[in-house]
C-alpha atoms as a PDB file:
ATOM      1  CA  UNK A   1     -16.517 -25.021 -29.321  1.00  0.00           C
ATOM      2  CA  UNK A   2     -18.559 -21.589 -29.180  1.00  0.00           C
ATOM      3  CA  UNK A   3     -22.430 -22.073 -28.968  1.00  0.00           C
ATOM      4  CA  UNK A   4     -24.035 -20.480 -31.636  1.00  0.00           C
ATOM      5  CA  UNK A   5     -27.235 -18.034 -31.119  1.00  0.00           C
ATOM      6  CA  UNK A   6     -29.458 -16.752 -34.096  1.00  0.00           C
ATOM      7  CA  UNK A   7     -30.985 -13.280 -33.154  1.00  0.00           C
ATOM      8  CA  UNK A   8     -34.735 -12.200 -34.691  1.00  0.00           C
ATOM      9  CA  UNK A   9     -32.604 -10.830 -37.981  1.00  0.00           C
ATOM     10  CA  UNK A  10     -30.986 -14.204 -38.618  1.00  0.00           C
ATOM     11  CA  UNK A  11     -27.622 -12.606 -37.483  1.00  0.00           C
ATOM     12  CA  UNK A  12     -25.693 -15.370 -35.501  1.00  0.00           C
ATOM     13  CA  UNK A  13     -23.574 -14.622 -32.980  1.00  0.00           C
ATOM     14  CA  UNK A  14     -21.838 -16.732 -30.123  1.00  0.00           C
ATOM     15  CA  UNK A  15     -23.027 -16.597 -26.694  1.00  0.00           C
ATOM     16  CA  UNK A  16     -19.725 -14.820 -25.818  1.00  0.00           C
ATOM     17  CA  UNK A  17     -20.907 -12.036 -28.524  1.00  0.00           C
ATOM     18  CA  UNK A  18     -24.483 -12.320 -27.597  1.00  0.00           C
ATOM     19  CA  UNK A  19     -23.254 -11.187 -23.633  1.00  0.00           C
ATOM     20  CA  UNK A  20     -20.908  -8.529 -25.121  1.00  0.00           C
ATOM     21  CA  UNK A  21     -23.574  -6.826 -26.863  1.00  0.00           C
ATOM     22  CA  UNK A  22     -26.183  -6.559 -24.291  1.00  0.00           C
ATOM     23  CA  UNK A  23     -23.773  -5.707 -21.971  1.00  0.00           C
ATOM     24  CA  UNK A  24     -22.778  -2.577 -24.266  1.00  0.00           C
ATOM     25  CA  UNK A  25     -26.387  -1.724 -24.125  1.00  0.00           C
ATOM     26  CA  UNK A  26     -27.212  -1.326 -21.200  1.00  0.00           C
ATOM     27  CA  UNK A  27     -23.955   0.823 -20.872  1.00  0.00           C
ATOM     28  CA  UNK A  28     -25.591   2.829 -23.436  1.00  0.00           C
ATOM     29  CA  UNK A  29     -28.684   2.921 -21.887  1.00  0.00           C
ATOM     30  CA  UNK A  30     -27.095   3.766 -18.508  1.00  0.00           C
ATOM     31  CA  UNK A  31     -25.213   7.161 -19.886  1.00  0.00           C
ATOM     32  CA  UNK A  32     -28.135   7.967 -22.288  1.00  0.00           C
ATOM     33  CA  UNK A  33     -30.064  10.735 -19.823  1.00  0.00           C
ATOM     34  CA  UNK A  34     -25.914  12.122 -18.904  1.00  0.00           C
ATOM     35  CA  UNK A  35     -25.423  12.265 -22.759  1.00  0.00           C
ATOM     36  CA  UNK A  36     -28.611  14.138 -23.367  1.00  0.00           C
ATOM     37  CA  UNK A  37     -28.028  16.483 -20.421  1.00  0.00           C
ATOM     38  CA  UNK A  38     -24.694  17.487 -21.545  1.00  0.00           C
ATOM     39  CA  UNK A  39     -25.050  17.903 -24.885  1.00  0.00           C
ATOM     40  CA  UNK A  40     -28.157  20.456 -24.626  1.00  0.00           C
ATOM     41  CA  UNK A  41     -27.204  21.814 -21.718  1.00  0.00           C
ATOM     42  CA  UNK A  42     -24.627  24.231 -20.236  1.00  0.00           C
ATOM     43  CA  UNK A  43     -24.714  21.838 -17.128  1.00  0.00           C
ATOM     44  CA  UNK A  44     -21.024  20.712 -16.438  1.00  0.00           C
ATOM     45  CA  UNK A  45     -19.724  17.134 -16.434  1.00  0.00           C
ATOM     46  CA  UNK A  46     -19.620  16.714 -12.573  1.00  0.00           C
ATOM     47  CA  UNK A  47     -23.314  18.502 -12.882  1.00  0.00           C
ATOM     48  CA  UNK A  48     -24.389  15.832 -15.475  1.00  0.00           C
ATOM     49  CA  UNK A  49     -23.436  12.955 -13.060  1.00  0.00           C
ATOM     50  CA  UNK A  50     -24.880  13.818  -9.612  1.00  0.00           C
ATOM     51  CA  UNK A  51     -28.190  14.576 -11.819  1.00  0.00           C
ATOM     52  CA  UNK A  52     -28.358  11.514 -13.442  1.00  0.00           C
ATOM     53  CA  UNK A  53     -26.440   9.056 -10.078  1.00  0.00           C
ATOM     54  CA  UNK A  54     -23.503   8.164 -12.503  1.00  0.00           C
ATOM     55  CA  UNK A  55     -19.799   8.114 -11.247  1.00  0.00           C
ATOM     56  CA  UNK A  56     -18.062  10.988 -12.668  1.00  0.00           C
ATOM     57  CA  UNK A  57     -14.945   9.528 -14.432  1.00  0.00           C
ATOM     58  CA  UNK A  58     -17.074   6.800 -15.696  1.00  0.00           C
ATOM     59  CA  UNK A  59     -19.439   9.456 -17.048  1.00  0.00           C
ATOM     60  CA  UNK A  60     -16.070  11.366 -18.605  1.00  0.00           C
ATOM     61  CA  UNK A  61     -14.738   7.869 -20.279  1.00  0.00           C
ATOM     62  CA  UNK A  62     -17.931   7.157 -21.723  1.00  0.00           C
ATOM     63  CA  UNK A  63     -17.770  10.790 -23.616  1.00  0.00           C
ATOM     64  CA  UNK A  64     -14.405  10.621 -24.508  1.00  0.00           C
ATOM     65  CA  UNK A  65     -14.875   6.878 -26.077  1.00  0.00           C
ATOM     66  CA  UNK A  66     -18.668   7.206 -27.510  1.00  0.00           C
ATOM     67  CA  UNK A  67     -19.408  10.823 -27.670  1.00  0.00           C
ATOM     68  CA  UNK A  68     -15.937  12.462 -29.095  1.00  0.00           C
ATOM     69  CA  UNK A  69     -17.924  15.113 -31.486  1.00  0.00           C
ATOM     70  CA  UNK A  70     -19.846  16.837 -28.502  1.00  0.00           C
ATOM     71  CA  UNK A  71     -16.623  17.046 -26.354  1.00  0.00           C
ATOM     72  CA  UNK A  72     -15.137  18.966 -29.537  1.00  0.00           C
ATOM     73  CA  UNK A  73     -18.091  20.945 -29.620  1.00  0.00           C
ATOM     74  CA  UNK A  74     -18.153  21.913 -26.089  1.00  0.00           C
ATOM     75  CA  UNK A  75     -14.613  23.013 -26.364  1.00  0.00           C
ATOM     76  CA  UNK A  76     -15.023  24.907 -29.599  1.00  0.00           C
ATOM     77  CA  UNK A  77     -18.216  26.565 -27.979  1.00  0.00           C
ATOM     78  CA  UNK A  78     -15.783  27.411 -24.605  1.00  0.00           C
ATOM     79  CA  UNK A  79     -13.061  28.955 -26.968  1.00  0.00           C
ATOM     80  CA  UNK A  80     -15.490  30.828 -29.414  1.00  0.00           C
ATOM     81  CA  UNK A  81     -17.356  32.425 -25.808  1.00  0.00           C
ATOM     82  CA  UNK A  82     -14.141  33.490 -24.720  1.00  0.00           C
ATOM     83  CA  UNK A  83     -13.291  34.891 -27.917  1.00  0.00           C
ATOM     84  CA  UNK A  84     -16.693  36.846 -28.198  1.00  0.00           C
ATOM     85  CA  UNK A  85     -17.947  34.755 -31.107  1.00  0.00           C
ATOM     86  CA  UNK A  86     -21.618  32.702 -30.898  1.00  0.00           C
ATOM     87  CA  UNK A  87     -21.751  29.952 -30.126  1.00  0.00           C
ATOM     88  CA  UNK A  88     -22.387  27.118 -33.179  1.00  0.00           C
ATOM     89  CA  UNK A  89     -25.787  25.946 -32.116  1.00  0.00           C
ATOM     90  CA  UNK A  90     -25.954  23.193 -34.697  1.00  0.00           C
ATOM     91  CA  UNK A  91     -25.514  20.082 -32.854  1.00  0.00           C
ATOM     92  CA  UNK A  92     -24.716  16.868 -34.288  1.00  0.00           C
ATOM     93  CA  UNK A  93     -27.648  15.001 -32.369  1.00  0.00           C
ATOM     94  CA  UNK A  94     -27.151  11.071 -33.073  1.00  0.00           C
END
């Protein structure tokens, strides 16, 4: 039987949950200088990691699961440079 754990919101969740969650967040937490970086930067990905001391494909899988919009946006910004169009600088900052 799953222990059951009430948070400070009187959200309950199972210990299993509970471990799951924090363990998200401090994912989060890990990539959220990388994210930063990237996104208002013209640093590259491989830049963004040695900066910030995270593994590169770990960096890239975290973008490409949590962060989907500013890998579109980097690649629209790529194509419209090459095309000789300006780049959008409206960022969808979350």
């Amino acid at each position: 039987m799953a222990q059951v754990v009430s948070t400070d919101n009187n959200i309950v969740v199972t210990n299993r949950e509970k471990a799951l969650l924090l363990k998200r967040h401090a994912l989060h937490s890990k990539y959220k200088k990388a994210v930063e970086l990237y996104r208002n930067t013209g640093m590259t990905m491989a830049e963004v990691a040695e900066a910030c001391k995270v593994s590169l494909s770990g960096f890239g899988q975290h973008l490409r699961f949590y962060h989907k919009e500013i890998l579109e946006q980097k690649k629209t910004d790529e194509e419209n440079r090459q095309s000789g169009k300006e780049p959008d600088i409206r960022r969808n900052d979350r």
